[in-house]
PDB file of N, CA and C in Angstrom:
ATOM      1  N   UNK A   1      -3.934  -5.452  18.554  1.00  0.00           N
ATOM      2  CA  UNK A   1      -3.909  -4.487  17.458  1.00  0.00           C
ATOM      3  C   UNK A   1      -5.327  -3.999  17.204  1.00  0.00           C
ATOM      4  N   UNK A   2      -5.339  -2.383  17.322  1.00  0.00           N
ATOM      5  CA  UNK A   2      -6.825  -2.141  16.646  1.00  0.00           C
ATOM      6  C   UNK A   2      -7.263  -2.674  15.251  1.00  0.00           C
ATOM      7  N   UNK A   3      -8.792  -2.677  15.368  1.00  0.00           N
ATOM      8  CA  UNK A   3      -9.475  -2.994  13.916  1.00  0.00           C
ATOM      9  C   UNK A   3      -8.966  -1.704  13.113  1.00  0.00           C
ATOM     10  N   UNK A   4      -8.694  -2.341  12.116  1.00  0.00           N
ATOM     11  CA  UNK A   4      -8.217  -1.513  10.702  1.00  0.00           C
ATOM     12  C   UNK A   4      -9.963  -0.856   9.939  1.00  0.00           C
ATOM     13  N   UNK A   5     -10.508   0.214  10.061  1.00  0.00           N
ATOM     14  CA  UNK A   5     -11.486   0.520   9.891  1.00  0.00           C
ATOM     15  C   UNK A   5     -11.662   2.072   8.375  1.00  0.00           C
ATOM     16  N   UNK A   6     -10.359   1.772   7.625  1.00  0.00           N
ATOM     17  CA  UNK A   6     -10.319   2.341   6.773  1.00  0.00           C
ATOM     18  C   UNK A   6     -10.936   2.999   5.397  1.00  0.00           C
ATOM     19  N   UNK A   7     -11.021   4.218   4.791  1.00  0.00           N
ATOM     20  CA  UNK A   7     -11.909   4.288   3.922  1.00  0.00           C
ATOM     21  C   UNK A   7     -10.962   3.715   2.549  1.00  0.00           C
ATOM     22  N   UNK A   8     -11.887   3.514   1.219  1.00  0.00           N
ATOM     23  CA  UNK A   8     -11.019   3.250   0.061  1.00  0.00           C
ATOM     24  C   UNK A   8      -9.319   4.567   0.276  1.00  0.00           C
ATOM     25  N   UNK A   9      -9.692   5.429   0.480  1.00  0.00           N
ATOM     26  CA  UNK A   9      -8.543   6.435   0.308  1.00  0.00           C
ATOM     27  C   UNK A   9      -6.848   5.530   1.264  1.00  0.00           C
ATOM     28  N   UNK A  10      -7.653   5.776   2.441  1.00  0.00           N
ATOM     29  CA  UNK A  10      -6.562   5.409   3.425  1.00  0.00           C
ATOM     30  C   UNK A  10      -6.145   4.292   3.381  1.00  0.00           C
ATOM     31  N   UNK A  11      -7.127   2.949   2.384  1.00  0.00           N
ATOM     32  CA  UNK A  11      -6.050   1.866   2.350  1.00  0.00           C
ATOM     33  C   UNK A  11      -5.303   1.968   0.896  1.00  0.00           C
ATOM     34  N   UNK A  12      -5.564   2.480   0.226  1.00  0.00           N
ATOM     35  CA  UNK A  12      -4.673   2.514  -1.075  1.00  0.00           C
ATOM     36  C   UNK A  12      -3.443   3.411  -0.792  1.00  0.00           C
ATOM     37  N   UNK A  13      -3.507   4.545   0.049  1.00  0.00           N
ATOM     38  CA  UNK A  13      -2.613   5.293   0.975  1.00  0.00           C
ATOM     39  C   UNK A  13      -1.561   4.063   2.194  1.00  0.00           C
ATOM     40  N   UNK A  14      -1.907   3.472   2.273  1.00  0.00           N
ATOM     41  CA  UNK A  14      -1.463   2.524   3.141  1.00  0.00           C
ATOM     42  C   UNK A  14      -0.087   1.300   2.218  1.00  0.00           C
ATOM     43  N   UNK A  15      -1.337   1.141   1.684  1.00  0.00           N
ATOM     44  CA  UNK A  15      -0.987  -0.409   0.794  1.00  0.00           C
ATOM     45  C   UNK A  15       0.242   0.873  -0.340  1.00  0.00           C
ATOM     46  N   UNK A  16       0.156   1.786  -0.699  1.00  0.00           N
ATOM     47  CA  UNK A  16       1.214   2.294  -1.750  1.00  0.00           C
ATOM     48  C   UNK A  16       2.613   2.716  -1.011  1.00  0.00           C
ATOM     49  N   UNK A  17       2.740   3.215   0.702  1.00  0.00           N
ATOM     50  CA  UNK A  17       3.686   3.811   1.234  1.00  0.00           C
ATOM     51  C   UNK A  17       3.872   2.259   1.684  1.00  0.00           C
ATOM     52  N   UNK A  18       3.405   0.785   1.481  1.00  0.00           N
ATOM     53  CA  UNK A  18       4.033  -0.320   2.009  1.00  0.00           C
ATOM     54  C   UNK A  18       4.692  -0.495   0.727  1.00  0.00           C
ATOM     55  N   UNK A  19       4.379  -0.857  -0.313  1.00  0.00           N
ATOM     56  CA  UNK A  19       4.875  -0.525  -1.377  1.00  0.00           C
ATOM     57  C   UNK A  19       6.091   0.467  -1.616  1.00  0.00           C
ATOM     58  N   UNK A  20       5.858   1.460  -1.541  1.00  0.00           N
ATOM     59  CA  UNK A  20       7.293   2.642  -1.527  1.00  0.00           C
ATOM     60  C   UNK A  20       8.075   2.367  -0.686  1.00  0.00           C
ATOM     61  N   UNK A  21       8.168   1.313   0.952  1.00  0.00           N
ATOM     62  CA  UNK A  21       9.081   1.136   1.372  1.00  0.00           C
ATOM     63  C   UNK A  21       9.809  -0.326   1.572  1.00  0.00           C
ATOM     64  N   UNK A  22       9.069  -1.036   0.638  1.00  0.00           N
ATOM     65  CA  UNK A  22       9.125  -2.010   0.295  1.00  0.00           C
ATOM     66  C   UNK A  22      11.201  -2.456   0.130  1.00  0.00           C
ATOM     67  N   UNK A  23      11.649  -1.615  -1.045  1.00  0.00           N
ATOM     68  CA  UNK A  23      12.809  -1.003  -0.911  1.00  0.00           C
ATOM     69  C   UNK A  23      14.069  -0.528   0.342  1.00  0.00           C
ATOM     70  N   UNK A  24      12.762  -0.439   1.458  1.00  0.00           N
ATOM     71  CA  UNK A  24      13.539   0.263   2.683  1.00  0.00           C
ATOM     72  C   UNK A  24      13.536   1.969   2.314  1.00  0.00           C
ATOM     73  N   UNK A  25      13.211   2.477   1.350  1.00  0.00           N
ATOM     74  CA  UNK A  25      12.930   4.185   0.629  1.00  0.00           C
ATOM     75  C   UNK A  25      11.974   4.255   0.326  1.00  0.00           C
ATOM     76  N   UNK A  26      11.471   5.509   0.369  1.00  0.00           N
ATOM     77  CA  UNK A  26      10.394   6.532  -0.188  1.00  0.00           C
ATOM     78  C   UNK A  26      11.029   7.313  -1.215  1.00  0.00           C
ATOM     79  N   UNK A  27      11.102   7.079  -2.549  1.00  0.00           N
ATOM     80  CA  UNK A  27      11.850   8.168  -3.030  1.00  0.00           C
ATOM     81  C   UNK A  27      10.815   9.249  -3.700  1.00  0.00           C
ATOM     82  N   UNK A  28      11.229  10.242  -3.956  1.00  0.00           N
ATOM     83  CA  UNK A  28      10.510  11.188  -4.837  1.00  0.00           C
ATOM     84  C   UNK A  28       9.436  10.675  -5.478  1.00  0.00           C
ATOM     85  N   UNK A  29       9.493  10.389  -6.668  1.00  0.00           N
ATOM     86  CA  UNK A  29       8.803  10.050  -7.268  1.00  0.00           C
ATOM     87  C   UNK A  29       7.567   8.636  -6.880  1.00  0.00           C
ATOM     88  N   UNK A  30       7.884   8.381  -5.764  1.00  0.00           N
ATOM     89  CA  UNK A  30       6.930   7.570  -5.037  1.00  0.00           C
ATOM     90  C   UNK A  30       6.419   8.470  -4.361  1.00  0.00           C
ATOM     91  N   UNK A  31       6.881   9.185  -3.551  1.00  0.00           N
ATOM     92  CA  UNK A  31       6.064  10.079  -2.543  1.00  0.00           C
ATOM     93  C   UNK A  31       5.010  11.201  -3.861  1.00  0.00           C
ATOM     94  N   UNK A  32       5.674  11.550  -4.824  1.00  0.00           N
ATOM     95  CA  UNK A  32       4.576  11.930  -5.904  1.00  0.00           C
ATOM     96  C   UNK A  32       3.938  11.492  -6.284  1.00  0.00           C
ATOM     97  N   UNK A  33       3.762   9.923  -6.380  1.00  0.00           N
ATOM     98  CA  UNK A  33       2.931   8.913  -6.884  1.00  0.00           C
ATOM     99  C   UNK A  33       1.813   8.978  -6.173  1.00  0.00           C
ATOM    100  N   UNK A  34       2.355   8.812  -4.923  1.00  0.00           N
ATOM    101  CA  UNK A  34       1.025   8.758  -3.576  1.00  0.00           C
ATOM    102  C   UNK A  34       0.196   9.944  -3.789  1.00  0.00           C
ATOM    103  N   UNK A  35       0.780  11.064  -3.542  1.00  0.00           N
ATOM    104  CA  UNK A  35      -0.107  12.280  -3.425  1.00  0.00           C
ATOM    105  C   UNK A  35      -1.075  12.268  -4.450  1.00  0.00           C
ATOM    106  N   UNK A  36      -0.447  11.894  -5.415  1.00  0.00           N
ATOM    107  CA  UNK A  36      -1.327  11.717  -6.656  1.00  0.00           C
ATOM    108  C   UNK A  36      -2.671  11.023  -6.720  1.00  0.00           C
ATOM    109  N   UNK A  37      -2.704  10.220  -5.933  1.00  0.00           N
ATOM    110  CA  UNK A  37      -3.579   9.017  -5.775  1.00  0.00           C
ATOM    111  C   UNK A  37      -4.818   9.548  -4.118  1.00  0.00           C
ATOM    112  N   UNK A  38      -3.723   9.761  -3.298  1.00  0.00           N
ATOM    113  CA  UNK A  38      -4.856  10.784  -2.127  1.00  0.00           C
ATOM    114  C   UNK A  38      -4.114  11.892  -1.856  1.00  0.00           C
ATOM    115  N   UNK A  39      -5.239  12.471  -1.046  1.00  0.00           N
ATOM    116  CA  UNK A  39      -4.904  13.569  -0.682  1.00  0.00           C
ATOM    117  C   UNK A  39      -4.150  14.052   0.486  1.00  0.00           C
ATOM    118  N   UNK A  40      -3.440  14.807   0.767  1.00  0.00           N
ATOM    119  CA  UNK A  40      -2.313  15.120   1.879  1.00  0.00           C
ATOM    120  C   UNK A  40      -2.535  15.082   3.222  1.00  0.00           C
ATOM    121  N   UNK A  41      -4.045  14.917   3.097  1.00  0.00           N
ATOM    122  CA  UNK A  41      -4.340  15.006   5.192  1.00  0.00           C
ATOM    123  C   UNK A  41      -4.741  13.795   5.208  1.00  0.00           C
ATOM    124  N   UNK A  42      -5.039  12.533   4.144  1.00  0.00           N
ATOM    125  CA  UNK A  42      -5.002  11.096   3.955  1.00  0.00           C
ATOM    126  C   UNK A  42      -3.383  10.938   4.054  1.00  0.00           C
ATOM    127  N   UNK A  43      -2.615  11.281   3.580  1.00  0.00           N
ATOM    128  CA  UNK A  43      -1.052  10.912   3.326  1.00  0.00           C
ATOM    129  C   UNK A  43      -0.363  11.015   4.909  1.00  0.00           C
ATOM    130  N   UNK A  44      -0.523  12.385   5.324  1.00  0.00           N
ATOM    131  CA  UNK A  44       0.213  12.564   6.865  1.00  0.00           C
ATOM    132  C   UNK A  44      -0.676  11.623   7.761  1.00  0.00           C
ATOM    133  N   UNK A  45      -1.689  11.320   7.744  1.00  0.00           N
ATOM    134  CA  UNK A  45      -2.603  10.334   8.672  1.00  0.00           C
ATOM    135  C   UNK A  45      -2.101   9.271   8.751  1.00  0.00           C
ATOM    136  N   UNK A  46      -2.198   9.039   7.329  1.00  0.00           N
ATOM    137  CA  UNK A  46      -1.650   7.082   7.353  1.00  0.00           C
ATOM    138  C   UNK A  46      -0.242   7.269   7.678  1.00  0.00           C
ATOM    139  N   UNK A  47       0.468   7.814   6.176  1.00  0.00           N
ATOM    140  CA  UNK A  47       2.574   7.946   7.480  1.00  0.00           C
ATOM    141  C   UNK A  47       2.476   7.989   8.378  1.00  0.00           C
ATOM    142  N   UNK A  48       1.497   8.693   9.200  1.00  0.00           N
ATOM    143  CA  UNK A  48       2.062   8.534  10.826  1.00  0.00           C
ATOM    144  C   UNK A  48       1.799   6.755  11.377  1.00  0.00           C
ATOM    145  N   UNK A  49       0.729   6.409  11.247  1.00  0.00           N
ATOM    146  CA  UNK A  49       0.194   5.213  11.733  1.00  0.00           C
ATOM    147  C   UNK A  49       1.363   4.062  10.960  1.00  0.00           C
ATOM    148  N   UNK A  50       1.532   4.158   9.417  1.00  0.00           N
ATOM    149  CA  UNK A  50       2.714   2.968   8.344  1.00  0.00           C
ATOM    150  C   UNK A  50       3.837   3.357   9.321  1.00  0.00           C
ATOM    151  N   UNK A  51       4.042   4.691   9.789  1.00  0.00           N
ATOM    152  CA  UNK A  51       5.636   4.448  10.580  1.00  0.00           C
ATOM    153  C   UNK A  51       5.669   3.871  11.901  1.00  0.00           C
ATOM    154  N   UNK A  52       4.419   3.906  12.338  1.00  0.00           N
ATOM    155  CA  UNK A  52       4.591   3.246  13.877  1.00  0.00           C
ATOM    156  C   UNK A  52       4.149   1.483  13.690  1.00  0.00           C
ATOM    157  N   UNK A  53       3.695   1.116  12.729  1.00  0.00           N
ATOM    158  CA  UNK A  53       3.710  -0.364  12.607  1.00  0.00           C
ATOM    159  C   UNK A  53       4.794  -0.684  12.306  1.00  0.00           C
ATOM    160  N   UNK A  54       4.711  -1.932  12.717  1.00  0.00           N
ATOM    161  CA  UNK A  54       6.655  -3.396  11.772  1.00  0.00           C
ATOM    162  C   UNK A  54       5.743  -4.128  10.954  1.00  0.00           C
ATOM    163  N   UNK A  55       6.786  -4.392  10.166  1.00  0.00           N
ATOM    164  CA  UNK A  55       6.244  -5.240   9.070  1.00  0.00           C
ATOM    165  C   UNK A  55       4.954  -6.171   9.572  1.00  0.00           C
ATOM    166  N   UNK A  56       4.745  -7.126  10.621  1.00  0.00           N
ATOM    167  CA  UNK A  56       4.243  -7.889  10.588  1.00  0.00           C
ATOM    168  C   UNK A  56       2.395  -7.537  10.537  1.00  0.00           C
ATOM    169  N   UNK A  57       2.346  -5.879  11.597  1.00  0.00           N
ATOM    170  CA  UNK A  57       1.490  -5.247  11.422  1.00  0.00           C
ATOM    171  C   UNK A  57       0.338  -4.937   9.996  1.00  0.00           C
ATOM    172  N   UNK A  58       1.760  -3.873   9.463  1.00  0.00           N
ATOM    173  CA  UNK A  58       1.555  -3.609   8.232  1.00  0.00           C
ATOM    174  C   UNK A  58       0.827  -4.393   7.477  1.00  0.00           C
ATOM    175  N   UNK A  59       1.066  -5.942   7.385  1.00  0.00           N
ATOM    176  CA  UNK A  59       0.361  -7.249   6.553  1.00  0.00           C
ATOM    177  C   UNK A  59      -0.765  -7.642   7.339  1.00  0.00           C
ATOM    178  N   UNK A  60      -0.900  -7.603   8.016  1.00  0.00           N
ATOM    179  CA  UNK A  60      -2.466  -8.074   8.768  1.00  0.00           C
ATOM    180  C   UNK A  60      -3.106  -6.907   8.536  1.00  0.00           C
ATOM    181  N   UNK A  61      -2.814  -5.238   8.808  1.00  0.00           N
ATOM    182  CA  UNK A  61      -3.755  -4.569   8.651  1.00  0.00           C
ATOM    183  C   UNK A  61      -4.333  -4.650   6.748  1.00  0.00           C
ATOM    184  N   UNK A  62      -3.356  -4.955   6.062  1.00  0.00           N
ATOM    185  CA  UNK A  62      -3.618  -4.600   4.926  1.00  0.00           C
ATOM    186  C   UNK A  62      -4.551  -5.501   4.335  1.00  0.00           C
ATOM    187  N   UNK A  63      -4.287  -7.281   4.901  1.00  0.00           N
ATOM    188  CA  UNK A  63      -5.361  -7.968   4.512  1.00  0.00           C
ATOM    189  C   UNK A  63      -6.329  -7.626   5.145  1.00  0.00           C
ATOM    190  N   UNK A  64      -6.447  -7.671   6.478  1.00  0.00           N
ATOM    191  CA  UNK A  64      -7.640  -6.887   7.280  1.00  0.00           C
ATOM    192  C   UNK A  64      -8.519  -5.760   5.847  1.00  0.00           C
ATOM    193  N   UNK A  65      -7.991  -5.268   5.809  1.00  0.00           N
ATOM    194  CA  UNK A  65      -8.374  -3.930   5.224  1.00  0.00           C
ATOM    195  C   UNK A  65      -9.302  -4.444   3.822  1.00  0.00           C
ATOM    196  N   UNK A  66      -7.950  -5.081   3.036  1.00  0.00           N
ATOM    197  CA  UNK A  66      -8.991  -5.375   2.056  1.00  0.00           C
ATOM    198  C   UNK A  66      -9.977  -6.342   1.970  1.00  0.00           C
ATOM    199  N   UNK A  67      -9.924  -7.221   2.792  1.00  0.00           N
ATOM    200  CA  UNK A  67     -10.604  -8.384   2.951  1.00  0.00           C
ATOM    201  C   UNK A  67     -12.228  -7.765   3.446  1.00  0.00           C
ATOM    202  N   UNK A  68     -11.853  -5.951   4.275  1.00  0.00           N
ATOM    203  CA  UNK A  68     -13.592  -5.711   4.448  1.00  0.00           C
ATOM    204  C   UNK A  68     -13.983  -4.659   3.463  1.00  0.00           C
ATOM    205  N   UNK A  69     -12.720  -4.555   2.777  1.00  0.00           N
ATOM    206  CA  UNK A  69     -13.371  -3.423   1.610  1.00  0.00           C
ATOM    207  C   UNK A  69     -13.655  -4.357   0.451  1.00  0.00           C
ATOM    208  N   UNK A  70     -14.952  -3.916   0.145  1.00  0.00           N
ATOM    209  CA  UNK A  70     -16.309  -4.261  -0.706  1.00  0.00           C
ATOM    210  C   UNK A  70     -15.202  -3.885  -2.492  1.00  0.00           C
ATOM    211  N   UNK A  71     -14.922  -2.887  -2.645  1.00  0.00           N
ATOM    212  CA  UNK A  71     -14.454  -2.372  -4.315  1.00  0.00           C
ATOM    213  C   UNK A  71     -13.566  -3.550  -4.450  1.00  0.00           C
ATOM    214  N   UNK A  72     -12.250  -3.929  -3.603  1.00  0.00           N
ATOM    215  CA  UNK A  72     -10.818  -5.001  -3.424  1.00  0.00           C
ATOM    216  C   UNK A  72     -11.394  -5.801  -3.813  1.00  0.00           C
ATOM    217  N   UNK A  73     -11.861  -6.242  -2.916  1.00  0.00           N
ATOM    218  CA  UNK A  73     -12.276  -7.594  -2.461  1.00  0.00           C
ATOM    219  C   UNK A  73     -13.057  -8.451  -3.806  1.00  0.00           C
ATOM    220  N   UNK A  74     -13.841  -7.448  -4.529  1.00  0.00           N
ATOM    221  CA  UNK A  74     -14.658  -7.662  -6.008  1.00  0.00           C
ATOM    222  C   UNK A  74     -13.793  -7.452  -6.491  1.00  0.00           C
ATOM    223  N   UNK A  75     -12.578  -6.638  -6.650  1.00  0.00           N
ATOM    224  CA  UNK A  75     -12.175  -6.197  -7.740  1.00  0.00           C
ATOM    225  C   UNK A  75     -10.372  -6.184  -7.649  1.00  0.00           C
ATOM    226  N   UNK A  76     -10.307  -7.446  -7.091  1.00  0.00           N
ATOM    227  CA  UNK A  76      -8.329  -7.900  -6.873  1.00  0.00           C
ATOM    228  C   UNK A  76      -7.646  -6.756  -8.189  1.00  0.00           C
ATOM    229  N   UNK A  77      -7.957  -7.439  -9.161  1.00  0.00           N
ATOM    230  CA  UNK A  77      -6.856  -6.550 -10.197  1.00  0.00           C
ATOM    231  C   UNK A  77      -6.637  -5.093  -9.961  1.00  0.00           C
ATOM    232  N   UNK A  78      -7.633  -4.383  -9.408  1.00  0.00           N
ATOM    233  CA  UNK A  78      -7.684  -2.578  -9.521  1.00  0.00           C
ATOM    234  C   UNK A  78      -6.778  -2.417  -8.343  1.00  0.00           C
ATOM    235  N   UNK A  79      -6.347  -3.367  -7.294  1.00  0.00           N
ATOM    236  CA  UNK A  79      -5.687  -3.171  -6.297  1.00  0.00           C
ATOM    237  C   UNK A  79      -4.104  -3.587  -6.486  1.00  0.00           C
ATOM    238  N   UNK A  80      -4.167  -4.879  -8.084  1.00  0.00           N
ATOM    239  CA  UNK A  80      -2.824  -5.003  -8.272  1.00  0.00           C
ATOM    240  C   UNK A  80      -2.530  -4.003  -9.083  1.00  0.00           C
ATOM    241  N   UNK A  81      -3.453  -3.421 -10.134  1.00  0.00           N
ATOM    242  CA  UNK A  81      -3.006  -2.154 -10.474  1.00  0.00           C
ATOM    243  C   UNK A  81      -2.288  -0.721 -10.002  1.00  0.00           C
ATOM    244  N   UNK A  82      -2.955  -0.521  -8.735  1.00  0.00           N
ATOM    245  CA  UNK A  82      -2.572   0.353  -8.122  1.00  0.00           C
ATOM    246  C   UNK A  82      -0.590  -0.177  -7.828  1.00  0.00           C
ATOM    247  N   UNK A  83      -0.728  -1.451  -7.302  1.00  0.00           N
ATOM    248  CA  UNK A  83       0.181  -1.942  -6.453  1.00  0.00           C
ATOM    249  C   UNK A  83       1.626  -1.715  -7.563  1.00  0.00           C
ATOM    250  N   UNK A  84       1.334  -2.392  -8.796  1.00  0.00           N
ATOM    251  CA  UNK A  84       2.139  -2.362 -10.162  1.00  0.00           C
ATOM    252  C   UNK A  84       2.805  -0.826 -10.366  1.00  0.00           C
ATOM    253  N   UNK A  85       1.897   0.072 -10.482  1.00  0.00           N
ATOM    254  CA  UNK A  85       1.798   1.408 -10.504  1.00  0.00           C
ATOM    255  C   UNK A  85       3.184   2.520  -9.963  1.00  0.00           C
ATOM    256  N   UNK A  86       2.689   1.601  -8.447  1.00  0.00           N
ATOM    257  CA  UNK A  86       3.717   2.479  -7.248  1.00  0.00           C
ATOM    258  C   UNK A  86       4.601   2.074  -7.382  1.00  0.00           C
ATOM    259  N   UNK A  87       4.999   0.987  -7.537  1.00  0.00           N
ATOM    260  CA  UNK A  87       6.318  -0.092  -8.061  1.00  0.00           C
ATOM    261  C   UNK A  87       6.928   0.737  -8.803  1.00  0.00           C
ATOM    262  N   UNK A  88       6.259   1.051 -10.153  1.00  0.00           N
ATOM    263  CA  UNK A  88       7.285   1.335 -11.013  1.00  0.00           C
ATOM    264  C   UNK A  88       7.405   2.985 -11.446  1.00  0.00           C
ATOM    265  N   UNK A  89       6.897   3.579 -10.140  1.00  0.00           N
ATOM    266  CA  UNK A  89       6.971   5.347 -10.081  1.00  0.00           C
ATOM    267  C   UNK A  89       8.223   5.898 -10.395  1.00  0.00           C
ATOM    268  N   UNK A  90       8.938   5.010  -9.754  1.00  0.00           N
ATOM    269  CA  UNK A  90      10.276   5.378  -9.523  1.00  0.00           C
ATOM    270  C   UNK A  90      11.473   5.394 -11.257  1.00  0.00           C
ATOM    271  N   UNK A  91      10.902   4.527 -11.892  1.00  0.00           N
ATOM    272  CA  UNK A  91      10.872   3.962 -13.166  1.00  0.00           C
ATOM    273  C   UNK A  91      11.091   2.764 -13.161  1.00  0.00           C
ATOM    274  N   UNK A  92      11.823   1.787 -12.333  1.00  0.00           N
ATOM    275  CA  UNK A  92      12.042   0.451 -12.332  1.00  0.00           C
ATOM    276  C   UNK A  92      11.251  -0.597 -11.177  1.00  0.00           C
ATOM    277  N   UNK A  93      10.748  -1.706 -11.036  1.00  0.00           N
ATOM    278  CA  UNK A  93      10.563  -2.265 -10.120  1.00  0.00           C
ATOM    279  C   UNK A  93      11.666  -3.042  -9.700  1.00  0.00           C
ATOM    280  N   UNK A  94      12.070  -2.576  -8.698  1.00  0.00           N
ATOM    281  CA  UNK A  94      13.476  -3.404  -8.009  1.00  0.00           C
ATOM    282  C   UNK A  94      13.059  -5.222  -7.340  1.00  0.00           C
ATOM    283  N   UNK A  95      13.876  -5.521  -7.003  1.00  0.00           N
ATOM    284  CA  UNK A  95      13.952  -7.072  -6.665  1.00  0.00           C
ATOM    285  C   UNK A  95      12.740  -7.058  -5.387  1.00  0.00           C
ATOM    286  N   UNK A  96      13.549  -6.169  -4.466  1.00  0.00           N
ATOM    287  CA  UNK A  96      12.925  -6.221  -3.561  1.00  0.00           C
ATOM    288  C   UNK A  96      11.110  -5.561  -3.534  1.00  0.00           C
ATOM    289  N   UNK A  97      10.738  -4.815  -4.381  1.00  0.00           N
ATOM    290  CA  UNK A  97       9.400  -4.591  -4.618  1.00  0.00           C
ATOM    291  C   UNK A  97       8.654  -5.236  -5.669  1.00  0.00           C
ATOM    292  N   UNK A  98       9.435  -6.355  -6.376  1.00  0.00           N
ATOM    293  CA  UNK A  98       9.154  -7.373  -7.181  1.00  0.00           C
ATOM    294  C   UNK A  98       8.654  -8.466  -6.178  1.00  0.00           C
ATOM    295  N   UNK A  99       9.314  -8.486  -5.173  1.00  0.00           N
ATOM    296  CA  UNK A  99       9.276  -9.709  -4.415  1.00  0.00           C
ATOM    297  C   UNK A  99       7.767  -9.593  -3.350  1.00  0.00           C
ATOM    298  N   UNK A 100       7.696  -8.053  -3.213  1.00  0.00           N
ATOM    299  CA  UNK A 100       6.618  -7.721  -1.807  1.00  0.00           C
ATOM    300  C   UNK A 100       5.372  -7.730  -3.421  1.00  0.00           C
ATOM    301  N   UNK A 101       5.445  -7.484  -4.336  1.00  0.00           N
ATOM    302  CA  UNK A 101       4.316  -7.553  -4.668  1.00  0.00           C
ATOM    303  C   UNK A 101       4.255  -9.053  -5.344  1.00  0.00           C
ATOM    304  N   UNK A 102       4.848 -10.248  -5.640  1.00  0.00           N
ATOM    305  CA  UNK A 102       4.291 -11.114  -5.486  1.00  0.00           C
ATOM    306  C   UNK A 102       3.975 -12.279  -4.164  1.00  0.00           C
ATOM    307  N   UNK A 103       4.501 -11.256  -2.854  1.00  0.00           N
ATOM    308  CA  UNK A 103       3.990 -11.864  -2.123  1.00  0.00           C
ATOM    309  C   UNK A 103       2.326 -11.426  -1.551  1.00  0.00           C
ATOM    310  N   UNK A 104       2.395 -10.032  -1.916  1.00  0.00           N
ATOM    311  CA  UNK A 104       0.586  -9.699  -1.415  1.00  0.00           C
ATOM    312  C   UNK A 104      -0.031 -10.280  -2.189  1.00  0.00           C
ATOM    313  N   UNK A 105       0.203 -10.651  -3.765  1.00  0.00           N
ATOM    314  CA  UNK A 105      -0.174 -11.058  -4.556  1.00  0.00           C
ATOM    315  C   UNK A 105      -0.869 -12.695  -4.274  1.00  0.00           C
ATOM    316  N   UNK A 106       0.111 -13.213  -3.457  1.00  0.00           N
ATOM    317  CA  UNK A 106      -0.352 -14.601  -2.671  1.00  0.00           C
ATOM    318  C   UNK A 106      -1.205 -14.531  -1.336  1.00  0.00           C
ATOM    319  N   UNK A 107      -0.923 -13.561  -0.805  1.00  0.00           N
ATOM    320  CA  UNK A 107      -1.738 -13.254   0.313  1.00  0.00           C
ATOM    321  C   UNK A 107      -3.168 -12.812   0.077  1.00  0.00           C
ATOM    322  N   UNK A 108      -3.248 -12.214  -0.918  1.00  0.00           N
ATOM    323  CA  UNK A 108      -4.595 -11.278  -1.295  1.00  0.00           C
ATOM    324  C   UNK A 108      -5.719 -11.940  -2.132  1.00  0.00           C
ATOM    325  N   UNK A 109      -4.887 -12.772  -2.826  1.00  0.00           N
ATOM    326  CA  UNK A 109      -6.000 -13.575  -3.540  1.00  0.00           C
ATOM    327  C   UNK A 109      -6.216 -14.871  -3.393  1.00  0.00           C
TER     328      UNK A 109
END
């Protein structure tokens, strides 16, 4: 697997569409969430790369990722913030995105 060599944009872009499909969906209001957060030639970049990984990917790049980003890495909560955020775009956090965010939650810190 390549090194994950991401800027702040593209892993919060990353880590939110793992999040939005957390569910197995992207719905609306997640895919609005994201845009919200980066910008659209960050959004089609990373979707392309989040759709060609499997899960197992997805979790190594993401610790990868934050583990060399400097803001995360100081600053866990602003990343569970974000994470909380995308969760509940939709208006509810479901079981299954209850469950992926207390598992990064164990992984990350």
């Amino acid at each position: 697997m390549e090194h994950t060599n991401w800027s702040k944009q593209e892993l919060v872009a990353y880590i939110l569409l793992y999040v939005a499909h957390s569910d197995l969906k992207e719905t609306k209001r997640e895919h609005e969430y994201i845009l919200s957060r980066v910008d659209l030639d960050t959004y089609i970049h990373i979707k392309n790369e989040f759709d060609a990984d499997n899960d197992y990917q997805s979790i190594t790049k993401i610790v990868e990722a934050v583990n060399a980003s400097q803001f995360y890495k100081n600053n866990p909560d602003a990343l569970f913030a974000d994470i909380k955020l995308m969760a509940f775009a939709d208006g509810k956090m479901d079981q299954m995105e209850h469950a992926m965010y207390n598992s990064l939650k164990k992984i990350l810190t």
